[in-house]
C-alpha atoms as a PDB file:
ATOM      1  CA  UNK A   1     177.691 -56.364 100.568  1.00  0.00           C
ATOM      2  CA  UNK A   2     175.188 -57.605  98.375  1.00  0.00           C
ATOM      3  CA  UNK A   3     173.338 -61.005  99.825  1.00  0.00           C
ATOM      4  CA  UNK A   4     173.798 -64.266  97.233  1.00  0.00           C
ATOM      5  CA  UNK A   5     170.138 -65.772  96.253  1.00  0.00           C
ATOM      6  CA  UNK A   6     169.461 -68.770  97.815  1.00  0.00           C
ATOM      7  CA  UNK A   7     168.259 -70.183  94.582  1.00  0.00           C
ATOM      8  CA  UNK A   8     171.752 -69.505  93.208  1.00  0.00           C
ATOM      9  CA  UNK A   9     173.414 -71.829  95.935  1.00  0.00           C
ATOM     10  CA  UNK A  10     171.590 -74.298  95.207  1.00  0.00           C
ATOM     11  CA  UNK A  11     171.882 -73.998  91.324  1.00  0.00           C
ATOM     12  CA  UNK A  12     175.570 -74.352  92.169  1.00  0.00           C
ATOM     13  CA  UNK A  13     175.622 -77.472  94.569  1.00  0.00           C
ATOM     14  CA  UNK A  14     173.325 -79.223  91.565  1.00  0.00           C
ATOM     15  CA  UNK A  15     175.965 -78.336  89.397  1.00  0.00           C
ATOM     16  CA  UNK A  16     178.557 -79.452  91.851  1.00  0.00           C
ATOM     17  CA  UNK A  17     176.710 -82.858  92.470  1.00  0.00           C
ATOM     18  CA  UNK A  18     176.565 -83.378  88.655  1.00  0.00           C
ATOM     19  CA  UNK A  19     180.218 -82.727  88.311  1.00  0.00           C
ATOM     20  CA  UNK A  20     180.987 -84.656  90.677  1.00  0.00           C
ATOM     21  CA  UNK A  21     179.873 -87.630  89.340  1.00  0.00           C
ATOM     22  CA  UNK A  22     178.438 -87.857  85.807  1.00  0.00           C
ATOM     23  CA  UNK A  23     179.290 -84.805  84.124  1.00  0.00           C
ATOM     24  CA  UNK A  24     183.466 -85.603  83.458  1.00  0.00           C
ATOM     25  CA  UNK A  25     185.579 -85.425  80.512  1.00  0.00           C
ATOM     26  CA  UNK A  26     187.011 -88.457  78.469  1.00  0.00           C
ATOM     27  CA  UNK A  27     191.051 -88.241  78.289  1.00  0.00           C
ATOM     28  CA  UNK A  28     190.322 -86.941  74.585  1.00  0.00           C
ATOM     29  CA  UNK A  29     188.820 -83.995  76.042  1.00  0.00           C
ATOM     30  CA  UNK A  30     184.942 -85.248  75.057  1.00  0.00           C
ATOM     31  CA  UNK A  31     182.437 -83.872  77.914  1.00  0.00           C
ATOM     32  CA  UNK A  32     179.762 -87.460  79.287  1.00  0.00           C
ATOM     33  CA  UNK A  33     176.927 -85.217  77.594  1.00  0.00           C
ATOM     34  CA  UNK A  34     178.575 -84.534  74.280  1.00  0.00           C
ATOM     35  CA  UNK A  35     177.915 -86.833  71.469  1.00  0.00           C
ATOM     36  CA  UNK A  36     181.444 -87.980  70.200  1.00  0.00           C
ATOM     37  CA  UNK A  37     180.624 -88.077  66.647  1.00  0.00           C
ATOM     38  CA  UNK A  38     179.245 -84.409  66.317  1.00  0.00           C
ATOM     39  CA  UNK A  39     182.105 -81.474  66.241  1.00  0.00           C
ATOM     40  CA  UNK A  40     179.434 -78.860  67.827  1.00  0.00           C
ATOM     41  CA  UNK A  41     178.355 -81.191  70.528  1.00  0.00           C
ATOM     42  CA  UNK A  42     181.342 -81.706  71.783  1.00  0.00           C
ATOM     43  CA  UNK A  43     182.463 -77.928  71.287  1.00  0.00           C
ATOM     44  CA  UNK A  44     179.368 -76.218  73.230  1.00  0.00           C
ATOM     45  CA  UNK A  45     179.130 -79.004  75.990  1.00  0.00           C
ATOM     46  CA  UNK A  46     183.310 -77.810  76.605  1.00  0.00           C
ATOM     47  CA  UNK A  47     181.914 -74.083  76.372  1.00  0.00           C
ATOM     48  CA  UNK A  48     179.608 -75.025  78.770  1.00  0.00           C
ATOM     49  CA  UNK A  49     181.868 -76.947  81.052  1.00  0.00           C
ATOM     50  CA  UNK A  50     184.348 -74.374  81.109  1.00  0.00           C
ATOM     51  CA  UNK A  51     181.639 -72.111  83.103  1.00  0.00           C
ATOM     52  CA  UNK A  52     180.814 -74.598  85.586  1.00  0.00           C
ATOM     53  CA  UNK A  53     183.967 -75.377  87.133  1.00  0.00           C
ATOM     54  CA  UNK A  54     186.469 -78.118  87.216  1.00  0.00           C
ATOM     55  CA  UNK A  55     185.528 -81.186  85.600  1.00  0.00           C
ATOM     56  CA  UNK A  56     187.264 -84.959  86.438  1.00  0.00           C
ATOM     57  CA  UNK A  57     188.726 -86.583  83.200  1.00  0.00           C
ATOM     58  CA  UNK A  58     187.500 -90.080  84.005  1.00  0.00           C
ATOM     59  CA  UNK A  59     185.510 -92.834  81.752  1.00  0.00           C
ATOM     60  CA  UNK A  60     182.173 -92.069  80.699  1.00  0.00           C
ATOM     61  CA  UNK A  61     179.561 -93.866  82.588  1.00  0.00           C
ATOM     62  CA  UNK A  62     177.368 -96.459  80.718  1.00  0.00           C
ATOM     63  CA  UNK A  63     173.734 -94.228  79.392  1.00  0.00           C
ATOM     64  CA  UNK A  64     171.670 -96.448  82.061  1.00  0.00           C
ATOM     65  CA  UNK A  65     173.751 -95.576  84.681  1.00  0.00           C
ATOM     66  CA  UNK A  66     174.443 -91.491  84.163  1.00  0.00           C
ATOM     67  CA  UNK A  67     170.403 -91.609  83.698  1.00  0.00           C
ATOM     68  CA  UNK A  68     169.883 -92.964  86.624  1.00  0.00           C
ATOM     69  CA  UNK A  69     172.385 -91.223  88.703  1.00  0.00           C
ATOM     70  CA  UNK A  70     171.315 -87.704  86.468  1.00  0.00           C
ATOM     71  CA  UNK A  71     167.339 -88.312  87.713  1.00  0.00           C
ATOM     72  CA  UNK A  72     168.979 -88.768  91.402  1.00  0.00           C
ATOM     73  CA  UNK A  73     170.386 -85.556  91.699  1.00  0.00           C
ATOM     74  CA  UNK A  74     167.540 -83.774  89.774  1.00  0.00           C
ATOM     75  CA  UNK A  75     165.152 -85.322  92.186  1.00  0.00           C
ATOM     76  CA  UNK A  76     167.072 -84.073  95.445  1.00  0.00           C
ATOM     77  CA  UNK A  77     167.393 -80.636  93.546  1.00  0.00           C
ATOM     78  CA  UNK A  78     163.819 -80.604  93.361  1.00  0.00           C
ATOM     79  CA  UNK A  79     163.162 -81.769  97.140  1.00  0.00           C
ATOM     80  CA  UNK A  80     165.562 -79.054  98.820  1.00  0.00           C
ATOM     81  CA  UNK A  81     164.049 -76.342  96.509  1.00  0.00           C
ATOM     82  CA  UNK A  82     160.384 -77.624  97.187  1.00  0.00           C
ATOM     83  CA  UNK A  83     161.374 -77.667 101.257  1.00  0.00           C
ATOM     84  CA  UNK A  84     162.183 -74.269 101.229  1.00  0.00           C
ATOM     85  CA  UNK A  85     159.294 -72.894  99.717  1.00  0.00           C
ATOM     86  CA  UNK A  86     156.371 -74.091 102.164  1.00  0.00           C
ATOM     87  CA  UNK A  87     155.509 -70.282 102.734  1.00  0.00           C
ATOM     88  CA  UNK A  88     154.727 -70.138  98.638  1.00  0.00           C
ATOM     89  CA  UNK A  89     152.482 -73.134  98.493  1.00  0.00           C
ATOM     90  CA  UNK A  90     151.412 -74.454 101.502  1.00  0.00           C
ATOM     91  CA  UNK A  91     150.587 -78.779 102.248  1.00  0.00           C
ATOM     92  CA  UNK A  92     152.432 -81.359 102.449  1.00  0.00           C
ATOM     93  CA  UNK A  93     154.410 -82.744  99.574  1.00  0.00           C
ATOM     94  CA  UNK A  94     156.934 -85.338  98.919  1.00  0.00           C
ATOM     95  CA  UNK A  95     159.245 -85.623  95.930  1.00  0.00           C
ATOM     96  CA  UNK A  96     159.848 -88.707  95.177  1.00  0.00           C
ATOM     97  CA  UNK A  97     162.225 -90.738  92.231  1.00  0.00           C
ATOM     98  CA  UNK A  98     160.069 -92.989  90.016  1.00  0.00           C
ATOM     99  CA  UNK A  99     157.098 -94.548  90.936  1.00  0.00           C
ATOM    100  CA  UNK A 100     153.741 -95.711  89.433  1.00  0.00           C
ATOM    101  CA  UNK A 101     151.086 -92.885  88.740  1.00  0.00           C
ATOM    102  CA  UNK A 102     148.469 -95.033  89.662  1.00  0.00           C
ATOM    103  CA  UNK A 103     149.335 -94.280  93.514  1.00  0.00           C
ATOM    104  CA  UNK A 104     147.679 -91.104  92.983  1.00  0.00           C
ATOM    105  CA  UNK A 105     144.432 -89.529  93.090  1.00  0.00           C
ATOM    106  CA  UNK A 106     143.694 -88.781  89.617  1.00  0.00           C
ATOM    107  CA  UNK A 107     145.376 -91.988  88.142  1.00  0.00           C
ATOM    108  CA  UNK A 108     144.100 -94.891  90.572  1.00  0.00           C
ATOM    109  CA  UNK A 109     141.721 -96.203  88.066  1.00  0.00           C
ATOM    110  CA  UNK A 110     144.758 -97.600  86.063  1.00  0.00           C
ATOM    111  CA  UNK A 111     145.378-100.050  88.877  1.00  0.00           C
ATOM    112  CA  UNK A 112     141.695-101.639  87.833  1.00  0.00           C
ATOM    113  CA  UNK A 113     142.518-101.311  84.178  1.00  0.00           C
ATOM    114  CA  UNK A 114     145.887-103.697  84.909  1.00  0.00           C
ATOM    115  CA  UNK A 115     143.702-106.319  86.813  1.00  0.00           C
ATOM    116  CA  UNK A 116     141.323-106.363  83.993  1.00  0.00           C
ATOM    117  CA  UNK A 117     144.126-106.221  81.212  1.00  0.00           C
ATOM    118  CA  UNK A 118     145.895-109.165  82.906  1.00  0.00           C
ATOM    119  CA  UNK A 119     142.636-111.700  82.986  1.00  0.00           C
ATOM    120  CA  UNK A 120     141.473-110.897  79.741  1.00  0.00           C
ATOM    121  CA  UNK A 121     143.821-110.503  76.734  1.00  0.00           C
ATOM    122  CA  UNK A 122     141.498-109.246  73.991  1.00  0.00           C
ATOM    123  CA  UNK A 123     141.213-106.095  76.435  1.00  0.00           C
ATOM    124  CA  UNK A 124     144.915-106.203  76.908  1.00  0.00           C
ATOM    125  CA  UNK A 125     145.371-105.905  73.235  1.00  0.00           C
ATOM    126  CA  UNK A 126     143.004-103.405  72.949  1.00  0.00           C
ATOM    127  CA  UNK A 127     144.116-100.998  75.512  1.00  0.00           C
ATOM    128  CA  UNK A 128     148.354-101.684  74.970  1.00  0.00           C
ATOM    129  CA  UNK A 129     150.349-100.632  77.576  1.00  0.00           C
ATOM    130  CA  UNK A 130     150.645 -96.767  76.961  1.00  0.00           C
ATOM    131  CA  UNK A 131     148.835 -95.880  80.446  1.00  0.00           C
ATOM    132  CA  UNK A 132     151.235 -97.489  82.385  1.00  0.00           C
ATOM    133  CA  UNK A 133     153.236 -94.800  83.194  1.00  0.00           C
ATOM    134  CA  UNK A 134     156.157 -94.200  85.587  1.00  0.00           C
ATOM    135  CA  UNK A 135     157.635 -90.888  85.032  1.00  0.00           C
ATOM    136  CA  UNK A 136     161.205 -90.397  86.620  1.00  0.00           C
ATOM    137  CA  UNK A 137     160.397 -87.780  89.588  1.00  0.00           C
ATOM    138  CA  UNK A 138     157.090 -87.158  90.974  1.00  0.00           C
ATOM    139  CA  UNK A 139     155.563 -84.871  93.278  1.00  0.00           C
ATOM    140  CA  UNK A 140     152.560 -85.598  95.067  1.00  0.00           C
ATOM    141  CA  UNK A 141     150.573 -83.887  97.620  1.00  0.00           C
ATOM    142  CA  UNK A 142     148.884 -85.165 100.900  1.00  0.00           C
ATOM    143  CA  UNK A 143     145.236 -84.980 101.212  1.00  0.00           C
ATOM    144  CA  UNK A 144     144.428 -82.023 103.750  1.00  0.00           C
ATOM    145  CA  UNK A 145     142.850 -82.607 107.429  1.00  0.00           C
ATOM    146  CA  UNK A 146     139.398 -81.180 108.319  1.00  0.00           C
ATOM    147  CA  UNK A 147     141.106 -79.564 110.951  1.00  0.00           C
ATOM    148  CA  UNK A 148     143.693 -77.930 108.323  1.00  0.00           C
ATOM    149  CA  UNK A 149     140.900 -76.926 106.333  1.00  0.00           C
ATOM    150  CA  UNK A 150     139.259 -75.332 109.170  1.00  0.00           C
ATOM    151  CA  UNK A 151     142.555 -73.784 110.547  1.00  0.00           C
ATOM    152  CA  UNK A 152     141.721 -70.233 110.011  1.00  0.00           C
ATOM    153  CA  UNK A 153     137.865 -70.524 109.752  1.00  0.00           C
ATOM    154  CA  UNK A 154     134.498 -73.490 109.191  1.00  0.00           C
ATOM    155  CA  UNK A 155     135.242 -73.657 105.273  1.00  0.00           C
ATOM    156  CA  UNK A 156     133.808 -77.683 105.273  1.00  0.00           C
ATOM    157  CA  UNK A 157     131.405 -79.127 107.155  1.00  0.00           C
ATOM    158  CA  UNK A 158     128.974 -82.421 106.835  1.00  0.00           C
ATOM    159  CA  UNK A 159     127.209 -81.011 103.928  1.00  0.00           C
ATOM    160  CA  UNK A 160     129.790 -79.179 101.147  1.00  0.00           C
ATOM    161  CA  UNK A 161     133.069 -80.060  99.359  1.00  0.00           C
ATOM    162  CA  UNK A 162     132.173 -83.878  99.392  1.00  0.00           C
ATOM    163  CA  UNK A 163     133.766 -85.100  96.644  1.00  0.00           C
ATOM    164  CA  UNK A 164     136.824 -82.498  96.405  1.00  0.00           C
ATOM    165  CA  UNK A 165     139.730 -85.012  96.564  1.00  0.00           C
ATOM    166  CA  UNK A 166     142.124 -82.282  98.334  1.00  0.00           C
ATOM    167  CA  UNK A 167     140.157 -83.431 101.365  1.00  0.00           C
ATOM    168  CA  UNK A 168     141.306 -86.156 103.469  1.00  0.00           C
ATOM    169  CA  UNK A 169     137.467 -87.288 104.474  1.00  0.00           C
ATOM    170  CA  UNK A 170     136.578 -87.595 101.153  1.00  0.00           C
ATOM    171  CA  UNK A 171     139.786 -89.933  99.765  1.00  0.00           C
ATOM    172  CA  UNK A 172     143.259 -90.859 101.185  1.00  0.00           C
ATOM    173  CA  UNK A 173     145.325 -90.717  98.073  1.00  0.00           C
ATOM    174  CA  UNK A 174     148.080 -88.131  97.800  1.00  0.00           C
ATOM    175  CA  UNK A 175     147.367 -85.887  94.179  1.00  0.00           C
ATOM    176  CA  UNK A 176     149.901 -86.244  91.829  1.00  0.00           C
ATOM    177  CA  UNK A 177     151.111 -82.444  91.713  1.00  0.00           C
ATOM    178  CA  UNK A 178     153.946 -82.926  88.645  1.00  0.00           C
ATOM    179  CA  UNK A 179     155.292 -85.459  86.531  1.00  0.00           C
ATOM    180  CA  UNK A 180     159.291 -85.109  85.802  1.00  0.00           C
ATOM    181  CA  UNK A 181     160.903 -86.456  83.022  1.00  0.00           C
ATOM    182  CA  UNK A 182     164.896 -86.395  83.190  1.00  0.00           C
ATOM    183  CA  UNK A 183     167.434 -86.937  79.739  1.00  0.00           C
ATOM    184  CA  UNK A 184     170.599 -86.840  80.193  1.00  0.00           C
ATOM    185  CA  UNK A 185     171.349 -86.344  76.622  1.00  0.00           C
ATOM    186  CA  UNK A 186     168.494 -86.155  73.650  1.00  0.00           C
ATOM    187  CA  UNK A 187     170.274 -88.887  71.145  1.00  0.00           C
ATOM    188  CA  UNK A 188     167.640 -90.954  69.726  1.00  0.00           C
ATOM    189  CA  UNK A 189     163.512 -91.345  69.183  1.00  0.00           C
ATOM    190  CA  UNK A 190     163.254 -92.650  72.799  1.00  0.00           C
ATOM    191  CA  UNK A 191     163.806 -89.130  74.101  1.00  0.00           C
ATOM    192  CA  UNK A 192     160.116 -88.498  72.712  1.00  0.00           C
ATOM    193  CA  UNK A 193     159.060 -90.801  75.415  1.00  0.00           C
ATOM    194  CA  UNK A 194     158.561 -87.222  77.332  1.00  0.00           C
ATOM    195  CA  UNK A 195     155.661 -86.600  74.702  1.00  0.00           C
ATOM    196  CA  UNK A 196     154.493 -89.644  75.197  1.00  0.00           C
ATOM    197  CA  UNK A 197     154.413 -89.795  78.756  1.00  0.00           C
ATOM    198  CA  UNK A 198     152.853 -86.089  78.571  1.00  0.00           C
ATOM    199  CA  UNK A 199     150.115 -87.174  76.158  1.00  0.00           C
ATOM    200  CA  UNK A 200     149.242 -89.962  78.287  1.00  0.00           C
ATOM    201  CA  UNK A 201     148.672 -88.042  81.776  1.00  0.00           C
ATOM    202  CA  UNK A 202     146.484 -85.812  79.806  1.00  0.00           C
ATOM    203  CA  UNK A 203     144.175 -88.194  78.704  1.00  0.00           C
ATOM    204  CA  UNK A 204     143.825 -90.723  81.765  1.00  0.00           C
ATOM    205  CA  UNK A 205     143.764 -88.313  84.148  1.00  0.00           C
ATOM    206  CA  UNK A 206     140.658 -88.362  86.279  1.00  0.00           C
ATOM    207  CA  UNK A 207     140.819 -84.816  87.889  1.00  0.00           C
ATOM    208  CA  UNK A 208     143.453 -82.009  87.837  1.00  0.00           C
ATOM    209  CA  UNK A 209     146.323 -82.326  85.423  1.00  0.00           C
ATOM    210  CA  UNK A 210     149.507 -82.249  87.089  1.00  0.00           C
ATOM    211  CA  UNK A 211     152.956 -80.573  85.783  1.00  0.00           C
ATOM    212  CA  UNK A 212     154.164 -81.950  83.061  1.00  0.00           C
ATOM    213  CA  UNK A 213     158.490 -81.341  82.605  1.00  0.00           C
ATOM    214  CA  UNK A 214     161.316 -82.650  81.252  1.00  0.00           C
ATOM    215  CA  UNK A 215     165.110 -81.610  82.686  1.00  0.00           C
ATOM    216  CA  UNK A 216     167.648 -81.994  80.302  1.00  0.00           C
ATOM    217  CA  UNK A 217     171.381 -81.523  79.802  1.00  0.00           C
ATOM    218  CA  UNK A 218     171.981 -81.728  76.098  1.00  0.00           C
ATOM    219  CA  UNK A 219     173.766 -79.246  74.981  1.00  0.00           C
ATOM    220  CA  UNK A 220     172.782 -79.098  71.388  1.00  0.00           C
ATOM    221  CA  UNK A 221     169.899 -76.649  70.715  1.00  0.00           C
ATOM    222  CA  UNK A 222     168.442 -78.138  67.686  1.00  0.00           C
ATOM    223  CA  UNK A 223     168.124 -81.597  69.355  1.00  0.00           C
ATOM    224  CA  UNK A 224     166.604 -79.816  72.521  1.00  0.00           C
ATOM    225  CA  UNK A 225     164.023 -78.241  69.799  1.00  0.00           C
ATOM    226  CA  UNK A 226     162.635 -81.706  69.141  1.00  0.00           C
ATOM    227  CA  UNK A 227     161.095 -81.780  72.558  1.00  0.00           C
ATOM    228  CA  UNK A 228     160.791 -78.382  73.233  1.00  0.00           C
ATOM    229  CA  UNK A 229     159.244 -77.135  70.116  1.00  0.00           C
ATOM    230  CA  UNK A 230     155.631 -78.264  68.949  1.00  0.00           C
ATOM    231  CA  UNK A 231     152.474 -78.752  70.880  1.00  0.00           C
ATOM    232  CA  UNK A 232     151.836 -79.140  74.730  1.00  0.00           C
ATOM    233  CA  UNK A 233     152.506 -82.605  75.572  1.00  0.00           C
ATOM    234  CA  UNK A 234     154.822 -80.451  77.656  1.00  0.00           C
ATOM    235  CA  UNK A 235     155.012 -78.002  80.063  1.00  0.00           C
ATOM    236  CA  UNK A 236     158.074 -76.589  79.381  1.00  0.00           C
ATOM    237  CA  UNK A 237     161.809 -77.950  78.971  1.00  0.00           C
ATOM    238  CA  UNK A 238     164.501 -77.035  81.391  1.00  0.00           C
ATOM    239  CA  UNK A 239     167.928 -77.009  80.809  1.00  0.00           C
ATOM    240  CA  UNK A 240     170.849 -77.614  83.620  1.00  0.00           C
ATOM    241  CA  UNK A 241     173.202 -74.791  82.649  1.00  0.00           C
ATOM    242  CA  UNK A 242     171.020 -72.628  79.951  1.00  0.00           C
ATOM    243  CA  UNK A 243     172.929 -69.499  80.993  1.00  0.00           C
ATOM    244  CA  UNK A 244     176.129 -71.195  80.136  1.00  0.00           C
ATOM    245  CA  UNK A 245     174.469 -73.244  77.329  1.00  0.00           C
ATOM    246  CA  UNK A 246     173.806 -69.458  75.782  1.00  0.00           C
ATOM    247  CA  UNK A 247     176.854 -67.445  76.715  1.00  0.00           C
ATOM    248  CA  UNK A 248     178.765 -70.667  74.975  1.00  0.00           C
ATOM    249  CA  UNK A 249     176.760 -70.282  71.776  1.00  0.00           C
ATOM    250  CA  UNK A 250     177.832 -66.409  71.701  1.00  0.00           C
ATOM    251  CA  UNK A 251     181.869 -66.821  73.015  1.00  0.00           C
ATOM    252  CA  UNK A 252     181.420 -69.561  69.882  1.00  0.00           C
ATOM    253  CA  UNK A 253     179.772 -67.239  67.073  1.00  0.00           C
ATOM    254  CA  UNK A 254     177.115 -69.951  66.712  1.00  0.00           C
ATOM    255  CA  UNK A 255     174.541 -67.535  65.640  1.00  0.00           C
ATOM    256  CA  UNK A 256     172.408 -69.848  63.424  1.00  0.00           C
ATOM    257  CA  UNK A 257     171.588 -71.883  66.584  1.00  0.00           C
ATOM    258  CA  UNK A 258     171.550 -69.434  69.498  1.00  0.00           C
ATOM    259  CA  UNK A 259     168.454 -68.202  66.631  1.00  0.00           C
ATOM    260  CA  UNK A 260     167.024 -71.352  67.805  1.00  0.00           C
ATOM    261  CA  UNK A 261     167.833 -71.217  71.476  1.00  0.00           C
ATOM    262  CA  UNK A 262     166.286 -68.057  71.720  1.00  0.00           C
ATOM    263  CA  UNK A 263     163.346 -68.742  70.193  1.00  0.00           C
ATOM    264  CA  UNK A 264     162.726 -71.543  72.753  1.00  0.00           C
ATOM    265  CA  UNK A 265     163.204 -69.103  75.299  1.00  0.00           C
ATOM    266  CA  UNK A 266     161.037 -66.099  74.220  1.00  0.00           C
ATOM    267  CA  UNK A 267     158.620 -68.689  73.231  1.00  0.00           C
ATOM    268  CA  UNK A 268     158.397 -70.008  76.956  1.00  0.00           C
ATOM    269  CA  UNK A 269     159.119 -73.359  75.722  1.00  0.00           C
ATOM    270  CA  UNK A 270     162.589 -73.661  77.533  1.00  0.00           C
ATOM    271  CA  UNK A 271     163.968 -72.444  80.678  1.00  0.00           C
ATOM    272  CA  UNK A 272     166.270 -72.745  83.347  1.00  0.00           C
ATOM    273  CA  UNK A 273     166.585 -75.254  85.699  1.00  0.00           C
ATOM    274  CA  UNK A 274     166.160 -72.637  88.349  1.00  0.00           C
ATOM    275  CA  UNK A 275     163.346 -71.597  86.823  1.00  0.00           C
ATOM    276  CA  UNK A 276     161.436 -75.166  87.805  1.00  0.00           C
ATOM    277  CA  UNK A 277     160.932 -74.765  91.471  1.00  0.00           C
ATOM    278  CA  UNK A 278     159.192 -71.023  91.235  1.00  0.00           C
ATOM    279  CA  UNK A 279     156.987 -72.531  88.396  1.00  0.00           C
ATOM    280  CA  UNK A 280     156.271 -75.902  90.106  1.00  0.00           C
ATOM    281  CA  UNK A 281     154.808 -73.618  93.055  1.00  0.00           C
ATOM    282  CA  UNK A 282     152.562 -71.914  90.377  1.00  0.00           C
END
């Protein structure tokens, strides 16, 4: 008998935590991630949910509150997967929900930028607020030990690898290892905040640039296209259910925008959210 993947459990309990809570179905039959005023929305989130499992009919949640909740379960999705792969990338890491970049390594200068922003407001003007950034999950990793270092072998000593911040002598600050965005749904402009965000950690970084995602569960390809497609603000996009998201676009006939799904795909713009564990290792 043929052993089930352990990364297939836990794509299922995700699922089952998301169902469980935001992911229900209005008494009209309208799936929470659906937009109620779009026919095809509403048609390939069902296609979807009908491959997941049994879904509650209950309200839909306020957007605040299923975005909250939705970054929740991502976030413990992320932790369990990130636990279980010590033997693929080695240190200690912790996986946190929210929290202010400038904890981190490569982004601690902001905190001197906000002290000098807040006593003097022509510099406030002049710099705005766009490197104040809290992304929804991060990861970070814990400076390592000389000991650690020297585990298997003297790699450091008194006189090399100074100024290398993975060392604990040099700096205490864990390194921000990715940056998570979570959408629920993609409805409006504020969705690009991902870019945004993306854009952001790329310039005022002061060291390695860390993973840059967004996890999403709208199930309309051409809105997922607006983050996915285009330049590299972004990693790459990943989708809760795109195996159901693409088997409903072919039950459906929707040829026009499985096109457009696939070219995400091939394109490595878009990928499964089992896929984000194995490439947050990378």
């Amino acid at each position: 008998m043929t052993k089930v993947a352990w990364f297939s459990e836990a794509r299922k309990e995700f699922h089952a935590s998301i169902l469980g809570s935001i992911l229900t179905k209005s008494a009209t039959g309208v799936p929470a991630n659906a937009d109620k005023g779009s026919r095809p929305s509403i048609e390939i989130a069902s296609g979807i949910l009908d491959q997941l499992g049994t879904v509650k009919i209950a309200k839909k949640l306020p957007g605040q509150k299923s975005g909250a909740d939705f970054e929740g379960i991502c976030a413990s999705f992320t932790k369990v997967c990130f636990d279980r792969m010590t033997h693929l990338r080695p240190g200690e890491f912790t996986v946190e929900k929210g929290g202010d970049i400038s904890k981190f390594d490569q982004y601690s200068h902001l905190d001197e930028l906000a002290v000098i922003a807040k006593e003097n407001k022509a510099i406030a003007t002049a710099l705005g607020s766009d490197y104040l950034i809290k992304p929804d999950i991060v990861i970070g990793r814990e400076p390592e030990t000389d000991d650690r270092i020297n585990q298997e072998g003297i790699l450091v000593d008194d006189y090399v690898a100074s100024l290398t911040s993975l060392r604990g002598r040099n700096q205490q600050k864990p390194i921000l290892h990715a940056s998570i965005s979570c959408k629920w749904t993609i409805r409006s402009d504020r969705a690009q905040n991902a870019r945004s965000e993306g854009l952001n950690l790329v310039r005022n970084r002061k060291g390695r640039l860390p993973h840059i995602a967004v996890i999403t569960a709208e199930p309309t390809p051409g809105r997922i296209a607006s983050l996915a497609l285009g330049t590299g603000d972004i990693d790459c996009v990943y989708h809760f259910a795109l195996y159901e998201l693409r088997n409903a676009l072919i039950t459906q006939k929707r040829d026009e925008v499985l096109e457009i799904l696939d070219t995400m795909i091939e394109g490595k713009r878009l990928r499964d959210i089992s896929d984000l564990p194995l490439d947050l290792v990378t």
